[in-house]
Protein backbone atom coordinates (compact mmCIF):
# COMPACT_ATOMS: atom_id res chain seq x y z
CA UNK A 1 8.96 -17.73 -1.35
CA UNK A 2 8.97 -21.08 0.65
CA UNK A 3 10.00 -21.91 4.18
CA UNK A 4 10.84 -18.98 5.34
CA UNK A 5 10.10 -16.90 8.52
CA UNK A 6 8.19 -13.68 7.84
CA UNK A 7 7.18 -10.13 9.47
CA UNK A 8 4.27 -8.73 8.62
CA UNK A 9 3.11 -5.37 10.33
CA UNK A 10 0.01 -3.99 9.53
CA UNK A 11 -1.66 -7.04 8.30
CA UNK A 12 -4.89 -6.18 9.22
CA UNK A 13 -4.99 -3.47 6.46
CA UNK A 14 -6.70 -3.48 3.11
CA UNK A 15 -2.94 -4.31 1.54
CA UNK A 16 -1.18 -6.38 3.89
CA UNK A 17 -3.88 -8.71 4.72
CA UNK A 18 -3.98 -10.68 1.14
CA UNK A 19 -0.19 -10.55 1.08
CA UNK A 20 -0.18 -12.20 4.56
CA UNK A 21 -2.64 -14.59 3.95
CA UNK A 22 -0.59 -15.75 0.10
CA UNK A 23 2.67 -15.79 2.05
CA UNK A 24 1.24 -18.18 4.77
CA UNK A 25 0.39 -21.26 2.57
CA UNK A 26 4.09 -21.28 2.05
CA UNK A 27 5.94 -19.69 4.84
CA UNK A 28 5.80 -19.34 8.52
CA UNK A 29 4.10 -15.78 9.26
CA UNK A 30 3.92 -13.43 11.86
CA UNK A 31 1.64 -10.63 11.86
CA UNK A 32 2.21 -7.62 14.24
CA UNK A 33 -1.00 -5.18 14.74
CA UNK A 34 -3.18 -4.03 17.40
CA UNK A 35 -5.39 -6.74 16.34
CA UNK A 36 -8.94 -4.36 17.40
CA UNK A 37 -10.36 -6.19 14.94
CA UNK A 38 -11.55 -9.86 16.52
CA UNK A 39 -13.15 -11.31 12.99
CA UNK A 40 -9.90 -9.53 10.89
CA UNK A 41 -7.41 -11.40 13.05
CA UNK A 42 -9.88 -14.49 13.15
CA UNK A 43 -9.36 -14.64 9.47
CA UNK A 44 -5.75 -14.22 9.03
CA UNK A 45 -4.93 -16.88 11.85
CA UNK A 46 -7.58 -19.09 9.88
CA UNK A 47 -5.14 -18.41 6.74
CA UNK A 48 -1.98 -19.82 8.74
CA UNK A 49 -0.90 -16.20 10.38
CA UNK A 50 0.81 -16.16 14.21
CA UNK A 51 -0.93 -12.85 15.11
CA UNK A 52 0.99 -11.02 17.13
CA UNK A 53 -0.49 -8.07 19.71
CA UNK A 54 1.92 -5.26 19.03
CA UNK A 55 1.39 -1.28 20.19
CA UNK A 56 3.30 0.33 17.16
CA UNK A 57 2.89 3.97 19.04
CA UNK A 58 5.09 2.51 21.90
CA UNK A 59 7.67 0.81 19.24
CA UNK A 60 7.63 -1.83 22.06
CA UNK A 61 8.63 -5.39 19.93
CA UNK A 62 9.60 -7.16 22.51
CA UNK A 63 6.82 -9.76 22.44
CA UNK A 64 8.51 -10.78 18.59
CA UNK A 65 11.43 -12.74 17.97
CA UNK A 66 14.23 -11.29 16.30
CA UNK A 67 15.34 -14.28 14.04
CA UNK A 68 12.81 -13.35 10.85
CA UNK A 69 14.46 -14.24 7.38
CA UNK A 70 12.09 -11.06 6.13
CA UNK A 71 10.21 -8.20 6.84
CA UNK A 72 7.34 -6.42 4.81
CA UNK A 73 6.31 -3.37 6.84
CA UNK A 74 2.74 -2.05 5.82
CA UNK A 75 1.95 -0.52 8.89
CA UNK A 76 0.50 2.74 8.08
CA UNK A 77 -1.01 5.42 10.65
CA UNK A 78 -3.13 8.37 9.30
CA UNK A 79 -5.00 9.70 12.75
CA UNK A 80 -4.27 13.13 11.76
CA UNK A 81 -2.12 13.46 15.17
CA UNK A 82 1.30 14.62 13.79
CA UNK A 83 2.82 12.83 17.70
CA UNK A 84 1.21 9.58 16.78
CA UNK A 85 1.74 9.25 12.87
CA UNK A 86 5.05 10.62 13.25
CA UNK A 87 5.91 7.33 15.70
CA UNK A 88 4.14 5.00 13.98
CA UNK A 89 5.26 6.01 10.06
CA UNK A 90 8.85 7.29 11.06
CA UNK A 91 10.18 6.11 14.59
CA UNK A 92 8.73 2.95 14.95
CA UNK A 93 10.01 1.35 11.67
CA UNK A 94 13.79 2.06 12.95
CA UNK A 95 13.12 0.61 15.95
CA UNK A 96 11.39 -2.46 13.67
CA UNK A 97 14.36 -2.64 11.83
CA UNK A 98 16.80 -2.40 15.01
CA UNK A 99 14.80 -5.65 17.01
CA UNK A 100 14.91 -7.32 13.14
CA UNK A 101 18.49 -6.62 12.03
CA UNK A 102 19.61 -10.00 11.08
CA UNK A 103 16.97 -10.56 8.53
CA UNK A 104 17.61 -10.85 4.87
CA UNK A 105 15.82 -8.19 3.80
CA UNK A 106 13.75 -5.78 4.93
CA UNK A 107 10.22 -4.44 2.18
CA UNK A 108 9.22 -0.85 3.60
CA UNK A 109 5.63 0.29 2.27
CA UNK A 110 6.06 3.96 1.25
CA UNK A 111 3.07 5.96 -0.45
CA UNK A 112 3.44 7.88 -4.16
CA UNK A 113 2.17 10.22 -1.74
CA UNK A 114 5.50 11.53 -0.64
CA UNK A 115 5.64 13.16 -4.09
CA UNK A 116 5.47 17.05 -4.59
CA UNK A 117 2.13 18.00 -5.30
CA UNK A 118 0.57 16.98 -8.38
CA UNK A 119 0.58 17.38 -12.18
CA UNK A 120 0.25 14.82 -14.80
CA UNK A 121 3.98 14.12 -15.61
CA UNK A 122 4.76 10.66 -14.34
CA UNK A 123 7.26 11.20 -11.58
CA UNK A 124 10.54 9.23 -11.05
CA UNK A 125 11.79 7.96 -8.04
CA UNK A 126 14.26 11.25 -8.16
CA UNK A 127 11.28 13.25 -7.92
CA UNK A 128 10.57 16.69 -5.70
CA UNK A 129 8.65 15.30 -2.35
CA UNK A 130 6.16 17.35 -0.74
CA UNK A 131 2.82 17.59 0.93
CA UNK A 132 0.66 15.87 -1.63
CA UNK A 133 -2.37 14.79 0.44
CA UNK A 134 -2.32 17.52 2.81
CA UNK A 135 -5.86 18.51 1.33
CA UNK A 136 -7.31 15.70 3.16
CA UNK A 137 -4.73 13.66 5.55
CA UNK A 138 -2.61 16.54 7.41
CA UNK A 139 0.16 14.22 8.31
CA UNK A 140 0.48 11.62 5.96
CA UNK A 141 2.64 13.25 3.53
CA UNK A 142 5.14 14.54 5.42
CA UNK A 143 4.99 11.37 7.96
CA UNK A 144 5.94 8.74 4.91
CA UNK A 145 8.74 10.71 3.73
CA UNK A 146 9.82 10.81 7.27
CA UNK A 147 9.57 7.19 7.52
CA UNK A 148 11.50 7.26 4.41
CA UNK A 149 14.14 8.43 5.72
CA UNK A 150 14.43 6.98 9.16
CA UNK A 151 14.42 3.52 6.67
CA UNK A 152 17.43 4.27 4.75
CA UNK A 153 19.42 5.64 8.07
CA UNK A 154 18.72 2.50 9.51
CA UNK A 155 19.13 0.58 6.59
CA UNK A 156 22.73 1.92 6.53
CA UNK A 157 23.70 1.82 10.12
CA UNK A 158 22.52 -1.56 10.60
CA UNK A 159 23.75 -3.24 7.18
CA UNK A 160 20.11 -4.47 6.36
CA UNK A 161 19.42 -4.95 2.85
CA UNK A 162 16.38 -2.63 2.09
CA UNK A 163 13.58 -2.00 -0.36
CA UNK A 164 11.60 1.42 -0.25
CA UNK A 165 8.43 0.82 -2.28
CA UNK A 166 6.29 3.80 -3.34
CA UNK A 167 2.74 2.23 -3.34
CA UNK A 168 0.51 3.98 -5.76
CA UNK A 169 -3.62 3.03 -5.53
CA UNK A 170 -3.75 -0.66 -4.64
CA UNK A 171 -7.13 -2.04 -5.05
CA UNK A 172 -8.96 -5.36 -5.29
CA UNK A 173 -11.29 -7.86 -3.56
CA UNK A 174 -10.22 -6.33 -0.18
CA UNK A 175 -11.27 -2.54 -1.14
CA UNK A 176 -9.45 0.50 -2.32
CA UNK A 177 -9.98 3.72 -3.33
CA UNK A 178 -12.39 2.24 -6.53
CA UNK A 179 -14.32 0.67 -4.36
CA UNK A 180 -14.68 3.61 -2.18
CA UNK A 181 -15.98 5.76 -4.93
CA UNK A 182 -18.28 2.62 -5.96
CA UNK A 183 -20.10 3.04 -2.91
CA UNK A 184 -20.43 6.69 -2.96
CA UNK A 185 -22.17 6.10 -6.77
CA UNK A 186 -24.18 3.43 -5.01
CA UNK A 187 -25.08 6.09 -2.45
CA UNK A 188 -25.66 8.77 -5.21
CA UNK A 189 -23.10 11.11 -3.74
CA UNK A 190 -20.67 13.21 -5.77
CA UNK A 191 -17.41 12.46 -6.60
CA UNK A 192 -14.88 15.27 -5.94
CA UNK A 193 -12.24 15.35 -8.29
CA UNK A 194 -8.87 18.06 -9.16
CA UNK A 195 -10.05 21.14 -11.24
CA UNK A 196 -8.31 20.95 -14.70
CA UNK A 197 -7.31 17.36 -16.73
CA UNK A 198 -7.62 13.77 -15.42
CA UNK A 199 -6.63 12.96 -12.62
CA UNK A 200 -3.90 9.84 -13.63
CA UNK A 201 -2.73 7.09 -11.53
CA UNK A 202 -1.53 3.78 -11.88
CA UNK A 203 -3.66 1.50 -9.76
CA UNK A 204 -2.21 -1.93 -8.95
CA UNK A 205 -4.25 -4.98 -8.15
CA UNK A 206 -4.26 -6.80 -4.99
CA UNK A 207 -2.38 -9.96 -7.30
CA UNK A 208 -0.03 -7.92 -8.92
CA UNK A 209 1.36 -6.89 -5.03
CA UNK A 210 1.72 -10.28 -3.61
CA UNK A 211 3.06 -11.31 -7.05
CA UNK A 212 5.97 -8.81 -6.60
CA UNK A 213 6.48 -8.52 -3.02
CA UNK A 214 9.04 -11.76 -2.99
CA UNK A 215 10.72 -9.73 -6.32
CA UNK A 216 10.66 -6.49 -4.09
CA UNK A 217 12.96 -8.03 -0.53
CA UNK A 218 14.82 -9.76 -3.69
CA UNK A 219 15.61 -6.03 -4.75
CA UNK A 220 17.09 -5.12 -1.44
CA UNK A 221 19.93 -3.73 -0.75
CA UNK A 222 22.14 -1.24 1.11
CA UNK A 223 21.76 2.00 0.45
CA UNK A 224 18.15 1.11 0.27
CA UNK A 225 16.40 0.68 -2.94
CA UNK A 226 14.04 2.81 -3.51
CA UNK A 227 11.11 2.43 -6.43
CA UNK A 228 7.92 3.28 -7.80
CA UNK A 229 5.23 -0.12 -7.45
CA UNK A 230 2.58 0.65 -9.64
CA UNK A 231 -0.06 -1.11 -12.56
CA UNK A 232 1.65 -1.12 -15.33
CA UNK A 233 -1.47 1.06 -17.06
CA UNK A 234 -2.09 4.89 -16.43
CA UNK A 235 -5.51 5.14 -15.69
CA UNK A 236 -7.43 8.46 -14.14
CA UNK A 237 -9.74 8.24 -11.59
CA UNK A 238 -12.46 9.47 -14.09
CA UNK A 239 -11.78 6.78 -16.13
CA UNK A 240 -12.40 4.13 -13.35
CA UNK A 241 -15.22 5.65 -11.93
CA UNK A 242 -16.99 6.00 -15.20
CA UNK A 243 -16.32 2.08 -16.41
CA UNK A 244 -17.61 1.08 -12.24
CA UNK A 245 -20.51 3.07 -12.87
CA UNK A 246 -21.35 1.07 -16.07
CA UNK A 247 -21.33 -1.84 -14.08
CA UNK A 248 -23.52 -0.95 -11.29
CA UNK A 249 -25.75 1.00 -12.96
CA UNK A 250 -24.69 4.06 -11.76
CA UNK A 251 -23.32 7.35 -13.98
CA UNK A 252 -20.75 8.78 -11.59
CA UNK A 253 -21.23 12.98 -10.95
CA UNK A 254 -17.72 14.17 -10.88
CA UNK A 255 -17.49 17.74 -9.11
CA UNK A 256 -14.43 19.76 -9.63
CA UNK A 257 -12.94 20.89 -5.61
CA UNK A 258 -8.97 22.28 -4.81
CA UNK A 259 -10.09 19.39 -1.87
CA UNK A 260 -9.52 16.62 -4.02
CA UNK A 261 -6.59 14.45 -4.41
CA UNK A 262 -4.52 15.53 -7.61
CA UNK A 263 -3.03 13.22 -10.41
CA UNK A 264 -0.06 11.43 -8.95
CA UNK A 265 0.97 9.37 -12.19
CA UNK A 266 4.71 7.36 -11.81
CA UNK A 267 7.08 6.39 -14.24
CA UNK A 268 7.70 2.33 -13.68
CA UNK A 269 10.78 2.11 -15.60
CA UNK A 270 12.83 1.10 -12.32
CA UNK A 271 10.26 -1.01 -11.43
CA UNK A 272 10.22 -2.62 -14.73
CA UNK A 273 14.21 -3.32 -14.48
CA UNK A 274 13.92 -4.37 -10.98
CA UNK A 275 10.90 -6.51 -10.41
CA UNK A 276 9.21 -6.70 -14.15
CA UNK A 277 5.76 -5.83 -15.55
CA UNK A 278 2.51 -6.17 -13.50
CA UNK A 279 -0.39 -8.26 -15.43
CA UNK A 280 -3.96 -7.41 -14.18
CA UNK A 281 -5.52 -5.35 -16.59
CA UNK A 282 -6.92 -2.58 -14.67
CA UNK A 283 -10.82 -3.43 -15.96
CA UNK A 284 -10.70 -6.87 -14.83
CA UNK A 285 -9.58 -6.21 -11.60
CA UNK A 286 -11.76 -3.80 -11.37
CA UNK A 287 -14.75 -5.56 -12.68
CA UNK A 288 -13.45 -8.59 -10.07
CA UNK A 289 -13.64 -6.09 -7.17
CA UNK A 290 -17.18 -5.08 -7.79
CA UNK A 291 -18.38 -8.33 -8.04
CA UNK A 292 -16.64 -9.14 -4.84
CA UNK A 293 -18.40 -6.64 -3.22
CA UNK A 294 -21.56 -6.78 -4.70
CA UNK A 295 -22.25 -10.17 -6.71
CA UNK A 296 -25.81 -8.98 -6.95
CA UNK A 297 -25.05 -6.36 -9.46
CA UNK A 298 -21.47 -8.28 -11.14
CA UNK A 299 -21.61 -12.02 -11.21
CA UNK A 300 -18.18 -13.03 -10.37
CA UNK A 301 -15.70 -13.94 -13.50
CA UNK A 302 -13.52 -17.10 -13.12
């Protein structure tokens, strides 16, 4: 993408940030957040981004023109409060889509969380939804397929062309769930993980999502589009843990809980037709994420 004028809301987060940052050595950005953060919004101004103060809770968008060429909506609420992550996950995106109705397309961030809950048969995008992480966020579940939905009412009320993508684990230099459980190892604290097989996912690297997020609004369309965004590789959360822990030093200690997170595995063959294969392998981004973090245990790879 080149020359154009983007959206991006949420960009403080662990995924929007790099995509805002890649998209601003090419593009005029706007970033839309809260912006609590002094040194996060110090850094993404520093990359090119127009930060933007914006209350997402109040849908106010006043304060943001309404001539964007795109939108790529990340922002993501998980307080627990069903009022609050209800606006910010559901309303406030049709209201984001309302103030932005004459852009070209429109990238909504969903979560392969709005799946029912889990099993290891890779899901398709025709999948039962359900409460999948109510074991440990209350209202995210049920918010995102809310959101969901709100997006592909608006989508056809307003004529905006529309991409629904259904994130799985994103990871990389910026964090992640792998580098979460890194740091418990680090901290020697158990990991808790779904009684019975694996836990499978398809974690995508931080490159892989800005490499596809230009193929995504490209996808767009009315009725929205909606698709699985993945790694290419099914990998279980065993599985990364135990190759992390080889590189720290560390042997993870995996504890069986009905608390954890179970296997949400997706089948990427609409993704595949759509937007094509992703090309990190999952160990070197992993391995590049640990020695982001911690160079003193992983010299960095070039």
């Amino acid at each position: 993408m080149h020359d154009a004028k983007i959206l991006v809301t949420g960009p403080t987060g662990q995924v929007a940030a790099p995509v805002a940052r890649a998209l601003a050595a090419d593009n005029e950005v706007w970033g839309a957040a809260r912006f609590t953060d002094a040194a996060a919004r110090a850094r993404l101004e520093e990359a090119g981004v127009r930060c933007i103060p914006v209350n997402l809770t109040t849908g106010d968008f006043s304060g943001l023109p309404t001539d964007f060429d795109y939108v790529v909506n990340f922002a993501v609420a998980k307080s627990g409060k069903w009022s609050s992550d209800l606006a910010v996950n559901g309303e406030s995106v049709g209201l984001l889509m309302a103030h932005c109705r004459s852009a070209r397309a429109f990238l909504h961030c969903s979560s392969t969380a709005v799946y029912d809950p889990p099993d290891s048969e890779p899901r398709l995008e025709s999948a039962a939804l359900g409460d999948n992480h109510k074991v440990l966020f209350a209202t995210y579940s049920i918010s995102k397929i809310a959101g969901e939905v709100v997006v592909r009412t608006m989508a056809r009320h307003l004529g905006l062309p529309t991409t629904i993508a259904r994130l799985n684990v994103p990871y990389g230099d910026n964090g992640g769930w792998p580098f979460f459980h890194m740091e418990m190892m680090l901290a020697g604290m158990d990991i808790p993980v779904p009684p019975g097989a694996p836990a499978n996912y398809n974690p995508i690297h931080e490159d892989d999502i800005i490499a596809t997020v230009p193929k995504l609004l490209e996808a767009a369309a009315v009725p929205a589009t909606t698709v699985n965004w993945g790694g290419d590789e099914a990998v279980s959360l065993q599985e990364w843990c135990t190759y992390v822990g080889g590189l720290i030093g560390r042997e993870p200690t995996f504890v069986e809980s009905d608390q954890a997170l179970g296997a949400v595995p997706v089948d990427l063959t609409h993704m595949h037709e759509l937007i094509g294969s992703t090309t990190v392998d999952w160990r070197d981004g992993m391995r590049r994420m640990v020695a982001a973090f911690h160079p003193e245990l992983v010299p960095a790879v070039d």
